[in-house]
PDB file of N, CA and C in Angstrom:
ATOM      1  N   UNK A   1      23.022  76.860 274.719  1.00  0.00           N
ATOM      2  CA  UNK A   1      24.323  77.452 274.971  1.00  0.00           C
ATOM      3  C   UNK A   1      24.781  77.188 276.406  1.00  0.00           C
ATOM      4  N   UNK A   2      23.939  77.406 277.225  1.00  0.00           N
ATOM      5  CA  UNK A   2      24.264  77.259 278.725  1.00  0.00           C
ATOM      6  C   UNK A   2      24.883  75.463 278.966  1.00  0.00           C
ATOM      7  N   UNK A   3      24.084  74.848 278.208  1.00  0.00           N
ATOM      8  CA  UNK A   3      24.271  73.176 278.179  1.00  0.00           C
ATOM      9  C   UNK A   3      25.452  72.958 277.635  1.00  0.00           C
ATOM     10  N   UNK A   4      26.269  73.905 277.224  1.00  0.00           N
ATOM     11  CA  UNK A   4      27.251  73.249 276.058  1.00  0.00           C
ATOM     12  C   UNK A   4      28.652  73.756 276.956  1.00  0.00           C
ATOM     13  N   UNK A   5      28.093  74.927 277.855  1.00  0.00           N
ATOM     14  CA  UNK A   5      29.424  75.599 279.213  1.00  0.00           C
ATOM     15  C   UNK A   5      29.192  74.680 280.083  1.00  0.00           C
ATOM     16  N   UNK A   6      28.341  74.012 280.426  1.00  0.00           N
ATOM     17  CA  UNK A   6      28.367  73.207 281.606  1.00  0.00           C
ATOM     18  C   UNK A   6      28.979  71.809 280.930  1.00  0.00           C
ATOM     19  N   UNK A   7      28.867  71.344 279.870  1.00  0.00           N
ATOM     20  CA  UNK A   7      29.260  70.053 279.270  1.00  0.00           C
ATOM     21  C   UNK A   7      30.883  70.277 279.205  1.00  0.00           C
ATOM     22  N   UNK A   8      31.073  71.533 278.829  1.00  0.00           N
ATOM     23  CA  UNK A   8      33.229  72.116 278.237  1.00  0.00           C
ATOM     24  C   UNK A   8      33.418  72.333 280.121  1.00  0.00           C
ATOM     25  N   UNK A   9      33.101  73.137 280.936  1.00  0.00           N
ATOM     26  CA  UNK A   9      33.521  72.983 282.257  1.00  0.00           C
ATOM     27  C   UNK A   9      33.569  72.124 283.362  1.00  0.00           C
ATOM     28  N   UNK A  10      32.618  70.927 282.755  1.00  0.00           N
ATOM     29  CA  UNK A  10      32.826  69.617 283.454  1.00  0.00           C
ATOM     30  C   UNK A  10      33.804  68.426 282.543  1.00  0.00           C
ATOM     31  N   UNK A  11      34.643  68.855 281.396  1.00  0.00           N
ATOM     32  CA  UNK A  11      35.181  68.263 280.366  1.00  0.00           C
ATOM     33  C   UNK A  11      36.468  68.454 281.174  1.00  0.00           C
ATOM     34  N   UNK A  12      36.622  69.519 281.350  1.00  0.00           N
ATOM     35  CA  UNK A  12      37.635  70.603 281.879  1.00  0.00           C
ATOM     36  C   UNK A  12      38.303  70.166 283.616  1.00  0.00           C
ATOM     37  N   UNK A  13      37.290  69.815 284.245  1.00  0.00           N
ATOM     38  CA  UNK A  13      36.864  69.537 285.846  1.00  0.00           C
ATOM     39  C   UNK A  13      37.474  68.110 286.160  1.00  0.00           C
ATOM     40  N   UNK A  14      37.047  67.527 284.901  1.00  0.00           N
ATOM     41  CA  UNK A  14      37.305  65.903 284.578  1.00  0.00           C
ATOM     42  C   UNK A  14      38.285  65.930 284.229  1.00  0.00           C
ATOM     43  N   UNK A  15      39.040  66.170 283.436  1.00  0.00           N
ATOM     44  CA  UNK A  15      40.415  66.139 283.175  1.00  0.00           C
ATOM     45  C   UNK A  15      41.321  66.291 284.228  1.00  0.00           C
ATOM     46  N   UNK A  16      41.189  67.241 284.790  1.00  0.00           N
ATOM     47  CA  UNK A  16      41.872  67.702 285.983  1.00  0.00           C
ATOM     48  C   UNK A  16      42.371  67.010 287.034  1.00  0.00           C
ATOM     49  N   UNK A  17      41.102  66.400 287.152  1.00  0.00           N
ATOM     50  CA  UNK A  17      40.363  65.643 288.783  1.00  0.00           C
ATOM     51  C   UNK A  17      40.910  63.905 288.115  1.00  0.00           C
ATOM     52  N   UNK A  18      40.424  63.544 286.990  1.00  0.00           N
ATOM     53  CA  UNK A  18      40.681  62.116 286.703  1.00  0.00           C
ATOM     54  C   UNK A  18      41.736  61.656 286.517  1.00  0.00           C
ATOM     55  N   UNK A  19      42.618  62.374 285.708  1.00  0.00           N
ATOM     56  CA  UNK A  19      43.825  62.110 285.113  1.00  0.00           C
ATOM     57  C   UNK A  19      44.717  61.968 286.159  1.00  0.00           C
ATOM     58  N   UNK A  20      44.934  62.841 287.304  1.00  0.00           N
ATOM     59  CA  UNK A  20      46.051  62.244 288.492  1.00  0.00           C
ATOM     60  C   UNK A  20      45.129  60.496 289.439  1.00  0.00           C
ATOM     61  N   UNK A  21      43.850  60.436 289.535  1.00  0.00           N
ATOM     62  CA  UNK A  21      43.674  59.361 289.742  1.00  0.00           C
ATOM     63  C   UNK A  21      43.978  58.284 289.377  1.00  0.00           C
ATOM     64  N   UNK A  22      44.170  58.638 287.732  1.00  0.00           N
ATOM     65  CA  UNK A  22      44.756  57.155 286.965  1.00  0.00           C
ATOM     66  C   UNK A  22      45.857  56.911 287.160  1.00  0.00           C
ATOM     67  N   UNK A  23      46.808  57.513 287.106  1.00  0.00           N
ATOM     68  CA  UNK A  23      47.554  57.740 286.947  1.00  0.00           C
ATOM     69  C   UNK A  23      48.089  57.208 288.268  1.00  0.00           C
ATOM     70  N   UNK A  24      47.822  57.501 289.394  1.00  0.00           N
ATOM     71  CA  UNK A  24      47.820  57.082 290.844  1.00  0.00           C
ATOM     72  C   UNK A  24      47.477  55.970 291.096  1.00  0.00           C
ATOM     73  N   UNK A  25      46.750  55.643 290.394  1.00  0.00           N
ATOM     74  CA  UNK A  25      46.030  53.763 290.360  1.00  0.00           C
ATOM     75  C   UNK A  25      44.981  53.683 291.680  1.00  0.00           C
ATOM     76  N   UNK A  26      44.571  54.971 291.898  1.00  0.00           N
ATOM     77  CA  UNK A  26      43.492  54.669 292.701  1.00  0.00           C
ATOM     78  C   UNK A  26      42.478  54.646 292.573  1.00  0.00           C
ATOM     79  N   UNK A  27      42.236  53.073 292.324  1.00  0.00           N
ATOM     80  CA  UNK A  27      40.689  52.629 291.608  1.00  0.00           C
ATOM     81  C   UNK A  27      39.273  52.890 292.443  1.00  0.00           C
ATOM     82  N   UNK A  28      39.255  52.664 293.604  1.00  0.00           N
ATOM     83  CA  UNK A  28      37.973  52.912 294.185  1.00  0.00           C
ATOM     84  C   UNK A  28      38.045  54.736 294.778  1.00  0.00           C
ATOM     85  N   UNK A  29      38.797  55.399 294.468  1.00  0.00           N
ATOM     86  CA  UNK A  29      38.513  56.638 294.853  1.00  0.00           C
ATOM     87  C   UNK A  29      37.842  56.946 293.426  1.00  0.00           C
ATOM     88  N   UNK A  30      38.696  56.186 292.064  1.00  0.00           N
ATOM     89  CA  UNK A  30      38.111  56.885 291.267  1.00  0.00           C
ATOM     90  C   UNK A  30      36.572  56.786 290.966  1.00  0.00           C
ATOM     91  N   UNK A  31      36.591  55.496 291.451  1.00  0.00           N
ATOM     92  CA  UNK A  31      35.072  55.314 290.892  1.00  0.00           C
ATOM     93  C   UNK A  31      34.223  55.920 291.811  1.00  0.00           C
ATOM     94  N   UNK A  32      34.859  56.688 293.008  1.00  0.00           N
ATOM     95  CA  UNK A  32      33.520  57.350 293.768  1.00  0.00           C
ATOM     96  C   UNK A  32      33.264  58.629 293.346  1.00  0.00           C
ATOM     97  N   UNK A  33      35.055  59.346 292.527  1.00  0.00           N
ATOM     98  CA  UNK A  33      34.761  60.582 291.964  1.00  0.00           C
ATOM     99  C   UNK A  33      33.801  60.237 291.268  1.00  0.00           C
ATOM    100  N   UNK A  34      34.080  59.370 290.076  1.00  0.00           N
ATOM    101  CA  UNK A  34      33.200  59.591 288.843  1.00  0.00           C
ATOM    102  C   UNK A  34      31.609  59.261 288.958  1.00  0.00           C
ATOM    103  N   UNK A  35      31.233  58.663 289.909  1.00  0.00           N
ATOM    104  CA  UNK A  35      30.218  58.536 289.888  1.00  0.00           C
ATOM    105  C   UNK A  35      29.487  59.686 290.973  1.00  0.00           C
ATOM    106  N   UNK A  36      29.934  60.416 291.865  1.00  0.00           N
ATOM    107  CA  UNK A  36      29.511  61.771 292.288  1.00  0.00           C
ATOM    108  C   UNK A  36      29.209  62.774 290.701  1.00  0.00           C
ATOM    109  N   UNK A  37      30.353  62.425 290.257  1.00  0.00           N
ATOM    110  CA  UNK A  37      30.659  63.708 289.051  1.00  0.00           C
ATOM    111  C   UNK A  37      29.677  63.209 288.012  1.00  0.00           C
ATOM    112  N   UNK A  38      29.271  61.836 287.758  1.00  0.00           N
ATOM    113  CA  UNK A  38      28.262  61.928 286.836  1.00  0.00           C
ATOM    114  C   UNK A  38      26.892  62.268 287.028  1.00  0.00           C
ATOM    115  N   UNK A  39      26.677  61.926 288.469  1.00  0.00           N
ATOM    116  CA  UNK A  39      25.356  62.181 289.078  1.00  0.00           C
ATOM    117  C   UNK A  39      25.383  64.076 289.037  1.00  0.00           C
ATOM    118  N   UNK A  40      26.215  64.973 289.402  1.00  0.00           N
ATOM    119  CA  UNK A  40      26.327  66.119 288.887  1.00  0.00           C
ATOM    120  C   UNK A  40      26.303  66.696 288.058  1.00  0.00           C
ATOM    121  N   UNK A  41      26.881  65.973 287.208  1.00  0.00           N
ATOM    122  CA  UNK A  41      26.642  66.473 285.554  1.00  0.00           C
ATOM    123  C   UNK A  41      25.494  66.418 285.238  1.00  0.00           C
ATOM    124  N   UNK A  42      24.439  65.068 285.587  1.00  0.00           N
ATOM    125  CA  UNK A  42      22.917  65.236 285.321  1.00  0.00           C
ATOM    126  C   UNK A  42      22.319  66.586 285.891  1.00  0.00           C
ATOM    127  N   UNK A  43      22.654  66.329 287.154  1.00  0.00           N
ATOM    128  CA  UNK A  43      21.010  67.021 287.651  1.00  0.00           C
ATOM    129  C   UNK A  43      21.851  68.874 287.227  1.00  0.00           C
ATOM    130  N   UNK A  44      23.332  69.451 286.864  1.00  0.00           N
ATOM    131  CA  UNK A  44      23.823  70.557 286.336  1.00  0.00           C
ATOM    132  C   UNK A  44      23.209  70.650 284.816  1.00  0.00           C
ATOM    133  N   UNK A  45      23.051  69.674 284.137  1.00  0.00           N
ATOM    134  CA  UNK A  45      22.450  69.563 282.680  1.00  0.00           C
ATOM    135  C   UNK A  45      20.862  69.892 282.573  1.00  0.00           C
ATOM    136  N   UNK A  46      20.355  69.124 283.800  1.00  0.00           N
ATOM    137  CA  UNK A  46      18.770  68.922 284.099  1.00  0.00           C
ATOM    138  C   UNK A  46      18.474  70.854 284.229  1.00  0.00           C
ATOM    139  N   UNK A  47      19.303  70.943 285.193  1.00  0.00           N
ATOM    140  CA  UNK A  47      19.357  72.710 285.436  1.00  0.00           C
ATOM    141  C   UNK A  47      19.649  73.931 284.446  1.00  0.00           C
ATOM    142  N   UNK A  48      19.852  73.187 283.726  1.00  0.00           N
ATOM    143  CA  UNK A  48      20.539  74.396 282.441  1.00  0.00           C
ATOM    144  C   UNK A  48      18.914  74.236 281.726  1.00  0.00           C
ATOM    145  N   UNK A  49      18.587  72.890 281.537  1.00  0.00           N
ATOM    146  CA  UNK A  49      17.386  72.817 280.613  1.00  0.00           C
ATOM    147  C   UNK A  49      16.329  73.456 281.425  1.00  0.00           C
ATOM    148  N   UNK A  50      16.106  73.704 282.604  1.00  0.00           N
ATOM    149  CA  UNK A  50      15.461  75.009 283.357  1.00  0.00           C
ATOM    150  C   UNK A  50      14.256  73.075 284.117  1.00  0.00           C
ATOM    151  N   UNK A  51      14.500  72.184 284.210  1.00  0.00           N
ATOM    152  CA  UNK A  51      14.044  71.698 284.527  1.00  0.00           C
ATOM    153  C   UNK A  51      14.213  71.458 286.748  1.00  0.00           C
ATOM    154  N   UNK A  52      12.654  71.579 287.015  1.00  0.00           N
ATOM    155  CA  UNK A  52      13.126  71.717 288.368  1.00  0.00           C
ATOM    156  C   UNK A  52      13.034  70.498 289.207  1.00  0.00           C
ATOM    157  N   UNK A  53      14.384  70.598 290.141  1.00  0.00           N
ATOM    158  CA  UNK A  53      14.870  69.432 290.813  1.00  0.00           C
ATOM    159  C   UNK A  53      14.070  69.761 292.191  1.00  0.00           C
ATOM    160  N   UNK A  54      13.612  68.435 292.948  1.00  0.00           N
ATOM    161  CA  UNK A  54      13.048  69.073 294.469  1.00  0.00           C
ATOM    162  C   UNK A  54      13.945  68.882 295.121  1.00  0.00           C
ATOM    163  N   UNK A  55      14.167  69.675 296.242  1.00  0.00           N
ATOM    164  CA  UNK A  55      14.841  69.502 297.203  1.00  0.00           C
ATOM    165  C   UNK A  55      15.219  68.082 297.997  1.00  0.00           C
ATOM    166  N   UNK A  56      15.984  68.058 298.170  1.00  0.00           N
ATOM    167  CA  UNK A  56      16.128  66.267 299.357  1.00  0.00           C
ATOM    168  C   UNK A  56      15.937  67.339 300.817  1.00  0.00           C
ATOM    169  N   UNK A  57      15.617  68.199 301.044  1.00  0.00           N
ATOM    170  CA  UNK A  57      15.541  68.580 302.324  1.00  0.00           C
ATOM    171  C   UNK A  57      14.568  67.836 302.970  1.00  0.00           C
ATOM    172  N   UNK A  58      13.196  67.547 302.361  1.00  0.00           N
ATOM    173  CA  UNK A  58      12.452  66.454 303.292  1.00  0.00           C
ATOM    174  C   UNK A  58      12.698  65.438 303.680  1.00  0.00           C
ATOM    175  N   UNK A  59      13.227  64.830 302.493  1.00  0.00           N
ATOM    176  CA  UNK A  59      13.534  63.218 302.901  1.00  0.00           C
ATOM    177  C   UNK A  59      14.570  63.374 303.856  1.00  0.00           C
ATOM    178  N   UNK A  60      15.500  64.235 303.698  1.00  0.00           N
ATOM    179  CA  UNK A  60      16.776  63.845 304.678  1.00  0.00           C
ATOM    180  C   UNK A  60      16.306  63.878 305.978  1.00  0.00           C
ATOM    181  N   UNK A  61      15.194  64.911 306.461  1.00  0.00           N
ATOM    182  CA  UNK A  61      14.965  65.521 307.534  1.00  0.00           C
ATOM    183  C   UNK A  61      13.907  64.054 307.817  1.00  0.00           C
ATOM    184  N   UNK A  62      13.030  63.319 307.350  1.00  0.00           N
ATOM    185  CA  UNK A  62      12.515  61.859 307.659  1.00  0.00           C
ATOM    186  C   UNK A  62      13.369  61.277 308.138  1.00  0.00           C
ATOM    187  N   UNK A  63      14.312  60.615 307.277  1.00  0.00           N
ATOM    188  CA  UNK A  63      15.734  59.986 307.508  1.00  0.00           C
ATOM    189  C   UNK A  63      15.735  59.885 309.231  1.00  0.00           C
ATOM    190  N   UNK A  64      16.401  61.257 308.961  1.00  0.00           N
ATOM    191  CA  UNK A  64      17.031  61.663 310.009  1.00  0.00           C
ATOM    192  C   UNK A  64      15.855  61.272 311.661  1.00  0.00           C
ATOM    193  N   UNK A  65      14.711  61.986 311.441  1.00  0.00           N
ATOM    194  CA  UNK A  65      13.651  62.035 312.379  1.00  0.00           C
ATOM    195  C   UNK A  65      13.690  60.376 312.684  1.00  0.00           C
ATOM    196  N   UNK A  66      13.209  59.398 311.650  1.00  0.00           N
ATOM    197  CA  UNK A  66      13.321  58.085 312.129  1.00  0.00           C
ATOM    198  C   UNK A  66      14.820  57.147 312.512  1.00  0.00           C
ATOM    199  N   UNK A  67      15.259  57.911 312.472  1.00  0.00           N
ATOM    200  CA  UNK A  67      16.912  57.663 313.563  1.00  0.00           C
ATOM    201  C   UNK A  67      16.979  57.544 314.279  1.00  0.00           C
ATOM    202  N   UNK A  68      16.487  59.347 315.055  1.00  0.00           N
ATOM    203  CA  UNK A  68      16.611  59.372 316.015  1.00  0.00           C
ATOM    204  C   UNK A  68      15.117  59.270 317.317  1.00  0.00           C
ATOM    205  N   UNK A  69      14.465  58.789 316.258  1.00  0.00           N
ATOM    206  CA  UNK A  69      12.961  58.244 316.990  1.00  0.00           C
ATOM    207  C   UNK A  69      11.916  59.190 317.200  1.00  0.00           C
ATOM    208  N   UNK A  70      12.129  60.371 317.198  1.00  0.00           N
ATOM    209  CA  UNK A  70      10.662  61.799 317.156  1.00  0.00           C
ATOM    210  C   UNK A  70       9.988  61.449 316.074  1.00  0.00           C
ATOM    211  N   UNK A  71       9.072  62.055 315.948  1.00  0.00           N
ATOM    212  CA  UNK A  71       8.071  62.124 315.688  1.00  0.00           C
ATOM    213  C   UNK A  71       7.791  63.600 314.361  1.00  0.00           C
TER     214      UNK A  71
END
């Protein structure tokens, strides 16, 4: 049930959000919405199925550390 509100409120989200893009003819914004919004829809779907996502807090904080050169 929870999978099927998150599938109708991102149906809903999409409509909204896509339809003035097309419509606008703005092709590379759209494709950055939609591909944010599909990568959301997974890991919001992944979450309903109670499956657990790890954090990116480490990696970002690596990232970041070998940037700026510490240790």
């Amino acid at each position: 049930m929870v999978v099927f509100m998150i599938i109708v409120a991102y149906v809903i989200i999409g409509f909204l959000e896509i339809v003035p893009l097309v419509k606008m003819h703005k092709k590379k914004e759209l494709v950055l919405y939609c591909s944010i919004f599909s990568i959301s829809l997974v890991i919001s779907i992944l979450l309903g199925f109670g499956v657990e996502i790890p954090s990116p807090a480490k990696y970002i904080e690596k990232v970041v550390l070998m940037v700026i050169g510490k240790k």
